[in-house]
Protein backbone atom coordinates (compact mmCIF):
# COMPACT_ATOMS: atom_id res chain seq x y z
CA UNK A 1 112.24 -33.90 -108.85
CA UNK A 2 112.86 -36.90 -106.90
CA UNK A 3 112.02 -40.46 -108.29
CA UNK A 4 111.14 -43.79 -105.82
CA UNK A 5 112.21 -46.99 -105.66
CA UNK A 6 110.04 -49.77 -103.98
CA UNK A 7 110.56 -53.03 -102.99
CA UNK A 8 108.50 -55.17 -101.10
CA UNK A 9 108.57 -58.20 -98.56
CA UNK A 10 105.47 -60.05 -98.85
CA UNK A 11 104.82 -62.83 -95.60
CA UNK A 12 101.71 -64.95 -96.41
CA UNK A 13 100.60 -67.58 -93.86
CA UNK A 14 100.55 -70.99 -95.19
CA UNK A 15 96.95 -72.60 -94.80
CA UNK A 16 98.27 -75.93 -93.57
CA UNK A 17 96.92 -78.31 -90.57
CA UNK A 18 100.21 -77.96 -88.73
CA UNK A 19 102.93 -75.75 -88.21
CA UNK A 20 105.90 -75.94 -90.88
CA UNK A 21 108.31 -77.93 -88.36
CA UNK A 22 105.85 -80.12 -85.97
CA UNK A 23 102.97 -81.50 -85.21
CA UNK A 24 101.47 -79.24 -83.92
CA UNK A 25 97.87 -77.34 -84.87
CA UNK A 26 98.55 -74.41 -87.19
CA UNK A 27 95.02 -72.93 -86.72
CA UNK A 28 95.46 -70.71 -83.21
CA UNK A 29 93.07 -68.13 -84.18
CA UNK A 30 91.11 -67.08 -81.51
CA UNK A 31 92.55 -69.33 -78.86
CA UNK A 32 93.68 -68.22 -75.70
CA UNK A 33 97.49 -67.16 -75.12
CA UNK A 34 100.25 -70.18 -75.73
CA UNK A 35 97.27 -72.90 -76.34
CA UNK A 36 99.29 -73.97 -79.21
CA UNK A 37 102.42 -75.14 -78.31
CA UNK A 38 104.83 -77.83 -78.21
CA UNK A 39 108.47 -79.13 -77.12
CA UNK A 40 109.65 -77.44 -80.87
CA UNK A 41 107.71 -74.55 -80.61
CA UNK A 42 108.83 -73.41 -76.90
CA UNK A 43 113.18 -74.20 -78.24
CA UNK A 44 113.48 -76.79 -75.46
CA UNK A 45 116.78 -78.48 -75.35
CA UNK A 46 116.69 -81.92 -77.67
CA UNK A 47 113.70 -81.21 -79.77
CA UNK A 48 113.77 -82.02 -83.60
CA UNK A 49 112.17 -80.82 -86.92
CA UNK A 50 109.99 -82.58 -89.28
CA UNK A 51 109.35 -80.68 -92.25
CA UNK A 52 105.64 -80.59 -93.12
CA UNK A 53 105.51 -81.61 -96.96
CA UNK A 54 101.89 -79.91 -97.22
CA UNK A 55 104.07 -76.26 -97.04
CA UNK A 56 106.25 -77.32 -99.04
CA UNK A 57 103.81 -77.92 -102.12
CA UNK A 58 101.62 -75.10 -101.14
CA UNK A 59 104.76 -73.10 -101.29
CA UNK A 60 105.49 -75.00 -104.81
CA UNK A 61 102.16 -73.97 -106.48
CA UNK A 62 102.44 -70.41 -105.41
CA UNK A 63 105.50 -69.88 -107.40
CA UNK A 64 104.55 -71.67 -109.96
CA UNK A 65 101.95 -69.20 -109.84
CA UNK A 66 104.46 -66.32 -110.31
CA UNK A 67 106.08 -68.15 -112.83
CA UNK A 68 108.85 -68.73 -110.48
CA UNK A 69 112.10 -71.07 -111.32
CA UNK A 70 111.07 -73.88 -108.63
CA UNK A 71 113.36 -76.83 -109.69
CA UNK A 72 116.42 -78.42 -108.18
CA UNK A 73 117.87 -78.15 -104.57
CA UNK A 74 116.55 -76.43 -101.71
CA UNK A 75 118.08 -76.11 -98.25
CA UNK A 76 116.90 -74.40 -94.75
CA UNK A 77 119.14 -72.39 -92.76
CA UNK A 78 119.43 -71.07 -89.46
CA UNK A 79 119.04 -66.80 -89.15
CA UNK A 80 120.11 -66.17 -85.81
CA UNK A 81 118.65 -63.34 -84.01
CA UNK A 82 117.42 -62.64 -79.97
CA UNK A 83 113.91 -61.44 -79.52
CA UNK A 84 111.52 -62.27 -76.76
CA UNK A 85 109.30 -63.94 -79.49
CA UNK A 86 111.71 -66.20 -80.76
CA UNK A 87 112.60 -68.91 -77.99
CA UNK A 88 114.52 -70.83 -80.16
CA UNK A 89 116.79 -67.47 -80.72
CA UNK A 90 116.87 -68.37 -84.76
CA UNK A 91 114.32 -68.87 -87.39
CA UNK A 92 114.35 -71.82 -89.94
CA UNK A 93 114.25 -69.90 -93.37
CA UNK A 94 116.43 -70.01 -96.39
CA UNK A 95 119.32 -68.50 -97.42
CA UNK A 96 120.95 -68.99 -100.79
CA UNK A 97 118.64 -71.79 -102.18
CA UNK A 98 115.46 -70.26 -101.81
CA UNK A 99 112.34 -72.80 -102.87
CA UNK A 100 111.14 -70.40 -105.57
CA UNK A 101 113.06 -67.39 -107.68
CA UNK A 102 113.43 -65.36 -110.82
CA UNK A 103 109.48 -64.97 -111.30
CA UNK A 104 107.53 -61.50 -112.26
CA UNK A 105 104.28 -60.14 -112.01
CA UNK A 106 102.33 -57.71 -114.55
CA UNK A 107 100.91 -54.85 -112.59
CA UNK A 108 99.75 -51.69 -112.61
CA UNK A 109 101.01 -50.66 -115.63
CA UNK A 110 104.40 -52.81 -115.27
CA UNK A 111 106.24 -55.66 -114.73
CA UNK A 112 107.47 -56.63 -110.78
CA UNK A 113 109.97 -58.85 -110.84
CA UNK A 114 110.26 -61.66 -108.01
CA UNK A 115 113.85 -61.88 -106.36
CA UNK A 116 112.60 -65.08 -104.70
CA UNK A 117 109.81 -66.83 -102.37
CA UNK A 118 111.08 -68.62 -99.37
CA UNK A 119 109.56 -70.87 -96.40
CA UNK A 120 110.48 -69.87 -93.26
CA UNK A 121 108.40 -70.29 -89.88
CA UNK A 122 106.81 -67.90 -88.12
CA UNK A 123 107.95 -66.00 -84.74
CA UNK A 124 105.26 -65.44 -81.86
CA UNK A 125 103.90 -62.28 -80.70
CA UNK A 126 104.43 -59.50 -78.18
CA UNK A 127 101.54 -57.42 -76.74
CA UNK A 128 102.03 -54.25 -74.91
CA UNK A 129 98.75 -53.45 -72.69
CA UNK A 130 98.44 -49.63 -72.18
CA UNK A 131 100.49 -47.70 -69.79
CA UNK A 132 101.74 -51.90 -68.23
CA UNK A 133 105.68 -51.69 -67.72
CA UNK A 134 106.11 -55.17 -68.99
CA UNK A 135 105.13 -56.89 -72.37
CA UNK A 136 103.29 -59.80 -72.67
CA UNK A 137 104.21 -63.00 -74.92
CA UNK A 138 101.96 -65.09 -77.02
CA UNK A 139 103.73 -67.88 -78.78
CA UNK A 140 100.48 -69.79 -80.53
CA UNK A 141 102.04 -68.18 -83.68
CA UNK A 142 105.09 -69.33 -83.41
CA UNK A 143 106.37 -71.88 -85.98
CA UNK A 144 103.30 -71.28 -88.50
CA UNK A 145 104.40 -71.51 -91.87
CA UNK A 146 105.21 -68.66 -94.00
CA UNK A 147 106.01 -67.98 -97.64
CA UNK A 148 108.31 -64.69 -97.67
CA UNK A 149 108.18 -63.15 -100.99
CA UNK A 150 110.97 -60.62 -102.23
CA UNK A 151 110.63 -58.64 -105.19
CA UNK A 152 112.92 -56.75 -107.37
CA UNK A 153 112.89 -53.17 -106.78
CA UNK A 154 110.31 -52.48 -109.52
CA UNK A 155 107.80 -50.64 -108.30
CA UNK A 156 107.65 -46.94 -109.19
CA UNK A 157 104.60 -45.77 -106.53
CA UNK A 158 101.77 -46.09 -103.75
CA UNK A 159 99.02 -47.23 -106.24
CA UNK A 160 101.15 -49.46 -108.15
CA UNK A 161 102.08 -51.31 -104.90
CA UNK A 162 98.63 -51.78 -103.79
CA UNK A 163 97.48 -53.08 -107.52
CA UNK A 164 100.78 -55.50 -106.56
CA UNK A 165 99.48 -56.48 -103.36
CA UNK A 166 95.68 -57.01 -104.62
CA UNK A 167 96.78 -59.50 -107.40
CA UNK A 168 99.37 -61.19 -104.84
CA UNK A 169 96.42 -61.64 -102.61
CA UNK A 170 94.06 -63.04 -105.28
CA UNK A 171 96.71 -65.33 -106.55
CA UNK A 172 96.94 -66.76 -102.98
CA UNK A 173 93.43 -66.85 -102.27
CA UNK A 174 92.72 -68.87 -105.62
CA UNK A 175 95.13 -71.55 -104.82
CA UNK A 176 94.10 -71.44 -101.49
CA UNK A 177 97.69 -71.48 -100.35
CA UNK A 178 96.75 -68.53 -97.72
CA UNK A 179 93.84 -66.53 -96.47
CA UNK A 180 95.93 -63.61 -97.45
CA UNK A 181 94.14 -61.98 -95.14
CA UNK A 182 95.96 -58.99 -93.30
CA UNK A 183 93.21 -57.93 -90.92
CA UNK A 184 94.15 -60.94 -89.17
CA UNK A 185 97.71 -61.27 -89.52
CA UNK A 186 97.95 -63.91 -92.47
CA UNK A 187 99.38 -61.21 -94.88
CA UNK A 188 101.85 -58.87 -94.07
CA UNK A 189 104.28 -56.66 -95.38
CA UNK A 190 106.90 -54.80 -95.31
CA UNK A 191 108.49 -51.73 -97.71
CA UNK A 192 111.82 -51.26 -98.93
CA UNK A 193 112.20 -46.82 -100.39
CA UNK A 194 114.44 -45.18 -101.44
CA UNK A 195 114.51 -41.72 -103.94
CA UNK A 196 117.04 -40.35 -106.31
CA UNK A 197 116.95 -37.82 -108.79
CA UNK A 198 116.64 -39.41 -112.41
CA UNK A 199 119.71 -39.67 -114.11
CA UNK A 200 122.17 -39.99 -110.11
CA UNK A 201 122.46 -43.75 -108.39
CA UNK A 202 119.92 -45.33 -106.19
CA UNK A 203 120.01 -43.51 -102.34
CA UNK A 204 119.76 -45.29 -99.51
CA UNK A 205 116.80 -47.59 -98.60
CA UNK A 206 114.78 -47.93 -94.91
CA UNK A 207 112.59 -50.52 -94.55
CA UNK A 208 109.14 -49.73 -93.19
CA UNK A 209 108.01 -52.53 -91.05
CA UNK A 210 104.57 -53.16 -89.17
CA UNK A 211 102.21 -52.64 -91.99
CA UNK A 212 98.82 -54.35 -91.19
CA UNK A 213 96.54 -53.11 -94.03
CA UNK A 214 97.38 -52.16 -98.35
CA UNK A 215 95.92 -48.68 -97.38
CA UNK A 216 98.80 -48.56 -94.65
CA UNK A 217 101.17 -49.69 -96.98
CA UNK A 218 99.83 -46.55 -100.01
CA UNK A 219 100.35 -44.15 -96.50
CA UNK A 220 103.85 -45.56 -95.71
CA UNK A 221 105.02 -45.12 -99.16
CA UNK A 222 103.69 -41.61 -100.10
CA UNK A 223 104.95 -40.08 -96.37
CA UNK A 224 108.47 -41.78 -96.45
CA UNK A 225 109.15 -40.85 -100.10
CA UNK A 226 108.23 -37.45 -98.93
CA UNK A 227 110.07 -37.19 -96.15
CA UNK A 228 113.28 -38.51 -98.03
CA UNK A 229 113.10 -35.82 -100.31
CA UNK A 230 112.60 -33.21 -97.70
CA UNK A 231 115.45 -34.23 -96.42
CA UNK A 232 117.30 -34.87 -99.41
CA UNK A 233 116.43 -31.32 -100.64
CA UNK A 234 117.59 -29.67 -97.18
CA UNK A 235 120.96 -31.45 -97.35
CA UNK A 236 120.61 -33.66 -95.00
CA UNK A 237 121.30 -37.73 -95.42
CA UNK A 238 118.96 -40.40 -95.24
CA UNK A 239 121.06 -43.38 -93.26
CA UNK A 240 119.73 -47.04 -93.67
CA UNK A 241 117.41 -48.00 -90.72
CA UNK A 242 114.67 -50.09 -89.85
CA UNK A 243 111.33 -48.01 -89.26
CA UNK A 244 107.67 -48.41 -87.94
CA UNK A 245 104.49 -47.19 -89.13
CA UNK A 246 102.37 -45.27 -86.82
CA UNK A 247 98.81 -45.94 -88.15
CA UNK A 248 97.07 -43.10 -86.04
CA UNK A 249 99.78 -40.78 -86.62
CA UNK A 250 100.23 -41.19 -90.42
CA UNK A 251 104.19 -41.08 -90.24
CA UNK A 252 107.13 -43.48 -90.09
CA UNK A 253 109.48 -43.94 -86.50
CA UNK A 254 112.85 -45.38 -85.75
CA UNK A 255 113.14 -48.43 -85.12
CA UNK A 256 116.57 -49.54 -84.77
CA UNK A 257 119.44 -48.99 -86.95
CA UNK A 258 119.34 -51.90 -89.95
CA UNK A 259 120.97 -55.39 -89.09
CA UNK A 260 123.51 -56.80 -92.14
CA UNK A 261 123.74 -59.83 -93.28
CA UNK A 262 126.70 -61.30 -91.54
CA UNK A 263 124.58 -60.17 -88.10
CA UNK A 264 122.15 -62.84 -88.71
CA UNK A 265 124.79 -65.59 -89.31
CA UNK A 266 123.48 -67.85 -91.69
CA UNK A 267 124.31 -71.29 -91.49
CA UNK A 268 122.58 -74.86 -93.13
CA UNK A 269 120.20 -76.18 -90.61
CA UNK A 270 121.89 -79.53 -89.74
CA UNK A 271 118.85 -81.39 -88.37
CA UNK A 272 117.23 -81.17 -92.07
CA UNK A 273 118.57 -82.26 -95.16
CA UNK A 274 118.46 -80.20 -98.73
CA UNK A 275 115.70 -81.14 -100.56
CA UNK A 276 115.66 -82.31 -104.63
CA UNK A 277 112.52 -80.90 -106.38
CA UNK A 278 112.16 -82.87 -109.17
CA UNK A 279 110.09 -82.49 -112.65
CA UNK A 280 108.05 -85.18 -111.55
CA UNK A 281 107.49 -83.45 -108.46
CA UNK A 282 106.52 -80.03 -109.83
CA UNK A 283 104.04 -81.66 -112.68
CA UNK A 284 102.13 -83.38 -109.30
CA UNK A 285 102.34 -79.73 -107.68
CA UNK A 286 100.81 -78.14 -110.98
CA UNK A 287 98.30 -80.69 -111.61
CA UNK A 288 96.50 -79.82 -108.27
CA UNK A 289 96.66 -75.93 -109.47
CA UNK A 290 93.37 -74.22 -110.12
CA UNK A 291 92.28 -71.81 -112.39
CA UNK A 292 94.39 -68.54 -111.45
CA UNK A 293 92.72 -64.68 -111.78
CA UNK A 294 94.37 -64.15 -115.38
CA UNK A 295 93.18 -67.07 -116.05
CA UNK A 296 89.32 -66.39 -114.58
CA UNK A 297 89.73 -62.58 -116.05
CA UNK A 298 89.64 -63.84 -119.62
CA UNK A 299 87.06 -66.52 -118.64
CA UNK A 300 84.79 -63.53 -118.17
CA UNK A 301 85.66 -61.83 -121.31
CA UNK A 302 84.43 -64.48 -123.38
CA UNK A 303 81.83 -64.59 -121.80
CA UNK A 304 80.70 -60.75 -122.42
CA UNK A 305 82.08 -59.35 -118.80
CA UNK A 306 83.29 -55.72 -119.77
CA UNK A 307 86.77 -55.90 -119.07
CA UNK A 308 86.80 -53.44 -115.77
CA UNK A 309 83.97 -55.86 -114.11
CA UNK A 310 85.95 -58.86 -115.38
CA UNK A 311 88.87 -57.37 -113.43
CA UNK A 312 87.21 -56.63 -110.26
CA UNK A 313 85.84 -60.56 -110.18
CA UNK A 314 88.92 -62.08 -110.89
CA UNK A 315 90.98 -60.32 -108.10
CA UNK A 316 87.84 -60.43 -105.16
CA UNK A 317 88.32 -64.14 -104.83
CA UNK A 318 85.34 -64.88 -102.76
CA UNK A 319 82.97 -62.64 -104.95
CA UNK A 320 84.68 -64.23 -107.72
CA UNK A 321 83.33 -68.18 -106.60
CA UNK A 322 80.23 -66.78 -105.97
CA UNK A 323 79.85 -65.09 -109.35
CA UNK A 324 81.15 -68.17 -110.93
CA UNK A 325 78.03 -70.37 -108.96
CA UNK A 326 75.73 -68.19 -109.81
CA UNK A 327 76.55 -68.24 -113.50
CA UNK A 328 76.22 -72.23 -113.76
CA UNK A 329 72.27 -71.80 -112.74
CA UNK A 330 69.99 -73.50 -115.41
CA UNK A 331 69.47 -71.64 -117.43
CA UNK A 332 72.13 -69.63 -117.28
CA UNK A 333 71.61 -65.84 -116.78
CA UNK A 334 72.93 -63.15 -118.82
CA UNK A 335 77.06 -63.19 -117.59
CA UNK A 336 77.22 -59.31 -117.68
CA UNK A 337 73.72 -58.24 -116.03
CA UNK A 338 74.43 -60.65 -113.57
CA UNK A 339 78.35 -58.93 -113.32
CA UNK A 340 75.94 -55.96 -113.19
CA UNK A 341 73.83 -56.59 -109.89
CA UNK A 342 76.67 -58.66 -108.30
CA UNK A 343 78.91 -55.61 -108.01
CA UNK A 344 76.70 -52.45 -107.85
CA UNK A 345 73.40 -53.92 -106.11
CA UNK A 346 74.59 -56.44 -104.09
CA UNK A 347 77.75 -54.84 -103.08
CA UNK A 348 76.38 -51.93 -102.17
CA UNK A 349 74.01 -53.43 -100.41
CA UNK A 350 76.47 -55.30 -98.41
CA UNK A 351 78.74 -51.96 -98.13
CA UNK A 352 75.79 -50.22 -96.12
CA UNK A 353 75.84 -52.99 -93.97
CA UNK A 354 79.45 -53.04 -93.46
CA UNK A 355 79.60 -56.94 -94.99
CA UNK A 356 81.38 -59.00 -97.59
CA UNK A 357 79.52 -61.49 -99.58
CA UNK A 358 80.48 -64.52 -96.48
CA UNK A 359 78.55 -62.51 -94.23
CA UNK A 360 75.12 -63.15 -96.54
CA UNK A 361 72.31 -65.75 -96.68
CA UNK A 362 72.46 -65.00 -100.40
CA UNK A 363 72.02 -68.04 -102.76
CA UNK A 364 73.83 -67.29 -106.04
CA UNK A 365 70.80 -69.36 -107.44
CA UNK A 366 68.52 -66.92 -106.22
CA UNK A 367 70.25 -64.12 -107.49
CA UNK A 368 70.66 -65.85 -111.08
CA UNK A 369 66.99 -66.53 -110.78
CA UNK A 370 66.51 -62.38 -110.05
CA UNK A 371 68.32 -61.47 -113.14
CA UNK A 372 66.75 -63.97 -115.39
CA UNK A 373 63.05 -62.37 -114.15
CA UNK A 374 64.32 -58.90 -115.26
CA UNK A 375 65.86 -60.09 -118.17
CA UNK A 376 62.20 -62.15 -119.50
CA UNK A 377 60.20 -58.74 -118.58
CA UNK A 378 58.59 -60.79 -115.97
CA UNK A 379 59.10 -57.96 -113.30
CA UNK A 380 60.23 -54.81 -113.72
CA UNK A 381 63.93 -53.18 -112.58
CA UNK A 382 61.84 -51.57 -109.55
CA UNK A 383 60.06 -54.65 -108.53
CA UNK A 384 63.17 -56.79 -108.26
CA UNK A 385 65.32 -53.80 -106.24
CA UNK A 386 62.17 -54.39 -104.24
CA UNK A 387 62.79 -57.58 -103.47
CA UNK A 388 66.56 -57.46 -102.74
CA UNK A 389 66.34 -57.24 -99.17
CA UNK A 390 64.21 -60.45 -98.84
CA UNK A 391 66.59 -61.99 -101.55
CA UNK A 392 69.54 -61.49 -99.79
CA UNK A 393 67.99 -63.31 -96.44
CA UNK A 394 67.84 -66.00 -98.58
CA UNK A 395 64.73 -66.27 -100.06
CA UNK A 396 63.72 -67.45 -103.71
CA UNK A 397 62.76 -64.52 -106.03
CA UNK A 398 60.06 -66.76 -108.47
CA UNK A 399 58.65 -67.65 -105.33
CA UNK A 400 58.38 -64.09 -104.00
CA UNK A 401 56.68 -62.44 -107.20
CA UNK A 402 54.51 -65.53 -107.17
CA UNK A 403 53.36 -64.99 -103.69
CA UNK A 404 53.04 -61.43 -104.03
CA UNK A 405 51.83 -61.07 -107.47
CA UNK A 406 54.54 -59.10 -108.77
CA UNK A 407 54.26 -60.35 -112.44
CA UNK A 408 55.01 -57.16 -114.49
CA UNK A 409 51.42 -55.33 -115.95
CA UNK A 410 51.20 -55.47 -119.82
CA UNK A 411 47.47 -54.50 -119.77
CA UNK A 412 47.14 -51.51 -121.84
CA UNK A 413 43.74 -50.85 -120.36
CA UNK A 414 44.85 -50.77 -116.78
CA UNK A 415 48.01 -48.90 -118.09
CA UNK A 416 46.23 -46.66 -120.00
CA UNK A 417 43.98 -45.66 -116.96
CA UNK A 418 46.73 -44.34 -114.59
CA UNK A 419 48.22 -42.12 -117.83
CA UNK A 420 44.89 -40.91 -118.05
CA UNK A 421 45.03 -40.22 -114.03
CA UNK A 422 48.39 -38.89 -114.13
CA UNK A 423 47.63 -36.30 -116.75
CA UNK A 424 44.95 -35.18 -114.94
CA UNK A 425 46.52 -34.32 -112.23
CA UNK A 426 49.19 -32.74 -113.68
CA UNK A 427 47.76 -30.84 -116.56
CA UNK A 428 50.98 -27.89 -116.48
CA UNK A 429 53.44 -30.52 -117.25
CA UNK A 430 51.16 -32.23 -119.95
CA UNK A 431 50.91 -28.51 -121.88
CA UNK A 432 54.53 -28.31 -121.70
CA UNK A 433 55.07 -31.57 -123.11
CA UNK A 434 52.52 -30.37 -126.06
CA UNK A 435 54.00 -26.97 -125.97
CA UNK A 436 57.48 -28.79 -127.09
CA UNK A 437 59.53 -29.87 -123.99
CA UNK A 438 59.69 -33.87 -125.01
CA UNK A 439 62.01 -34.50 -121.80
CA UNK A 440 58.87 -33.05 -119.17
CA UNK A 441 57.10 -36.12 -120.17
CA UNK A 442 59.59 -37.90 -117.45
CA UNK A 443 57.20 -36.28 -114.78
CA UNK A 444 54.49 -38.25 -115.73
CA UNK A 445 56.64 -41.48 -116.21
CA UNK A 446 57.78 -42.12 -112.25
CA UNK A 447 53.23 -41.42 -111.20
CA UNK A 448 52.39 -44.08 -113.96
CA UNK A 449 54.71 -46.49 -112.59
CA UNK A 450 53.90 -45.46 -108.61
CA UNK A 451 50.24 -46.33 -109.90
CA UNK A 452 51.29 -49.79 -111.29
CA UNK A 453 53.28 -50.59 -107.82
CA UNK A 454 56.28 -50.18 -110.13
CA UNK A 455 54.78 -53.11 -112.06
CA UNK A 456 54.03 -51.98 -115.42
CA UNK A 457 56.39 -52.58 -118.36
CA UNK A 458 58.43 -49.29 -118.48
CA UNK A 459 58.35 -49.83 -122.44
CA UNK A 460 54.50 -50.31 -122.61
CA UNK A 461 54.37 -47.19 -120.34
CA UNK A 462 56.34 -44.84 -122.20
CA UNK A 463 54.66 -46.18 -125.68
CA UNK A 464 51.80 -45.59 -124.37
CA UNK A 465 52.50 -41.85 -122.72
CA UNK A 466 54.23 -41.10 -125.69
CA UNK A 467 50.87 -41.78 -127.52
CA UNK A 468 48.16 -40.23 -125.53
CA UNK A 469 50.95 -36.92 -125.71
CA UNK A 470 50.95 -36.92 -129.37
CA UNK A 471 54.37 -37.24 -129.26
């Protein structure tokens, strides 16, 4: 039986105005081709960087975040390397004084250790249209800032590195150092694997590169640890390469055989100075921090959220906010029904849809103001999944049941008339009920209500059923 060992190289985009080393507009989504460029950007001869200060504190906060040893010196270095996307033929990252190190992460069931978190810019982009026997180059991303993330090889399997990945995600989304969002390109990653048999050293690692989605990432890891050990098992030997992931295809490719070290040839960038992160420094950095998902998860608690709900906030960042303004409405509503209707009515709502919680007219005072009517017994569960649709375009529930008259019936005449009209209409269920079979009485409950337009107290009604039954 073959064990795995996983590490992972995180790249976040840095959600600055400008690119790490110029001037220039960072924000290129959506833009045509090479729109944003400049003299840096393009490696033209006798062009100079400025290190934006904004990446450097996002970059601060986020491993302070990870609990990350941020102090003292910190240097940039050239990595040299020739690919069409990089026209400068190096990046500016860091070497051997990374800005952030020695952190960890509790995850799925463990603790992932962070090697270190460095800055580095960004490369541009190649397309390849279909069947074309050129490439085409797009350089707008191209010197955007990015936080590379290394962790210890810690993690054991598939789920655990997509509960890694998910918290990693939320972290940066809370700070609002990144979008973190991989669908467009602001979170990527790529896996180091290897497997061994417990007890024998390490084998040899690949690295899986091109990984645009956590779900592609679970794939990547459960077919190459698979494939390993087939080939393991066979007698064969895994060598150390570089390897794609082909989405459509569900399996890994070669690449090209892995570059060391001494290929890239390191060397201090000469055109920018080490820099001296001092205490004072960091204490600015952390004062500016917000309340992190560990932080919001035991918020919740406290405040009633069953812990799996709690979870589930804490790590959807943007459901998270809009829990969190929901639950200031005056008065406030009941934390865990509104945890309850956030993430099974709403979201499912949404899911049907195929939206997120942005895509919504949804006021999170309306939807406080929904619960609070349940909660009071002013309408009725039925009445208020009613009026979801219309709540969700954005308009107020009181206002609604107002208009419509939805106020739930407590009238145990009028209630008392539609049991009387239900039993005689269904006189075989009302003998079996009297014959005995207490649970048949539910087939006179859902009539009642349908007779009420779902506005009848379900207590009243089933007091009253349970009286006219002799029950």
């Amino acid at each position: 039986m073959y064990r795995a060992v996983i590490g992972l190289e995180v790249h976040l985009q840095l959600k600055t105005r400008s690119k790490i080393f110029s001037a220039c507009p960072a924000d290129y989504h959506g833009a045509e081709p090479n729109a944003f460029t400049d003299p840096l950007t393009l490696g033209l001869p006798g062009t100079l960087p400025t290190l934006n200060r904004e990446a450097v504190e996002l970059a601060l906060m986020f491993g302070l975040a990870l609990g990350c040893d941020v102090s003292g010196f910190t240097q940039f270095h050239r990595k040299n390397y020739f690919y069409p996307d990089a026209p400068k033929n190096f990046q500016l990252s860091q070497y051997d004084r990374p800005i952030a190190r020695d952190g960890a992460l509790d995850v799925g069931g463990g603790r992932v250790r962070i090697k270190r978190a460095h800055l580095e810019d960004d490369a541009g982009k190649l397309l390849h249209p279909t069947y074309a026997p050129y490439s085409l180059l797009d350089l707008n991303r191209a010197g955007s800032p990015l936080i590379e993330m290394v962790t210890e090889a810690d993690i054991t399997g598939a789920e655990q590195a997509r509960a890694f990945l998910t918290a990693v995600q939320a972290i940066a989304q809370s700070l609002g150092v990144s979008d973190a969002t991989p669908e467009e390109g602001k979170m990527r990653c790529d896996v180091n694997i290897s497997v061994h048999k417990p007890g024998e050293p390490w084998g040899t690692k690949v690295e899986v590169k091109n990984l645009n989605s956590f779900r592609s990432v679970e794939r990547a890891i459960e077919f190459e640890a698979a494939r390993q050990e087939r080939v393991l098992s066979t007698g064969g030997r895994i060598t150390q390469d570089t390897l794609g992931w082909d989405e459509g295809g569900g399996k890994t490719f070669l690449m090209r055989t892995k570059e060391g070290e001494a290929d890239y040839r390191y060397f201090p960038e000469p055109d920018l100075p080490p820099l001296d992160i001092t205490p004072e420094w960091i204490e600015r950095v952390r004062a500016r921090m917000p309340e992190l998902p560990a932080q919001k998860r035991e918020r919740y608690g406290r405040a009633g959220v069953r812990g799996s709900d709690a979870e589930t906030l804490s790590l959807n960042v943007p459901l998270g906010r809009f829990y969190d303004e929901a639950l200031a409405a005056t008065p406030a509503p009941d934390a865990q029904k509104l945890a309850n209707w956030l993430l099974t009515d709403v979201t499912g709502f949404l899911a049907a849809r195929e939206q997120t919680i942005r895509d919504t007219s949804l006021q999170p005072a309306h939807l406080a103001a929904l619960v609070r009517l349940i909660d009071a017994g002013t309408i009725s569960g039925r009445v208020a999944k009613d009026l979801l649709p219309d709540v969700m375009a954005g308009q107020d529930p009181e206002a609604l049941v107002r208009e419509r008259g939805l106020t739930v019936v407590t009238d145990t005449g009028a209630i008392d008339a539609a049991i009387d009209a239900a039993m005689g209409a269904d006189p075989a269920t009302v003998e079996k009920v009297r014959a005995g079979n207490a649970k048949a009485m539910n087939a006179l409950f859902g009539p009642v209500m349908k007779a009420t337009g779902g506005k009848a107290k379900p207590e009243v009604v089933r007091e009253r059923l349970q009286a006219k039954l002799g029950l």
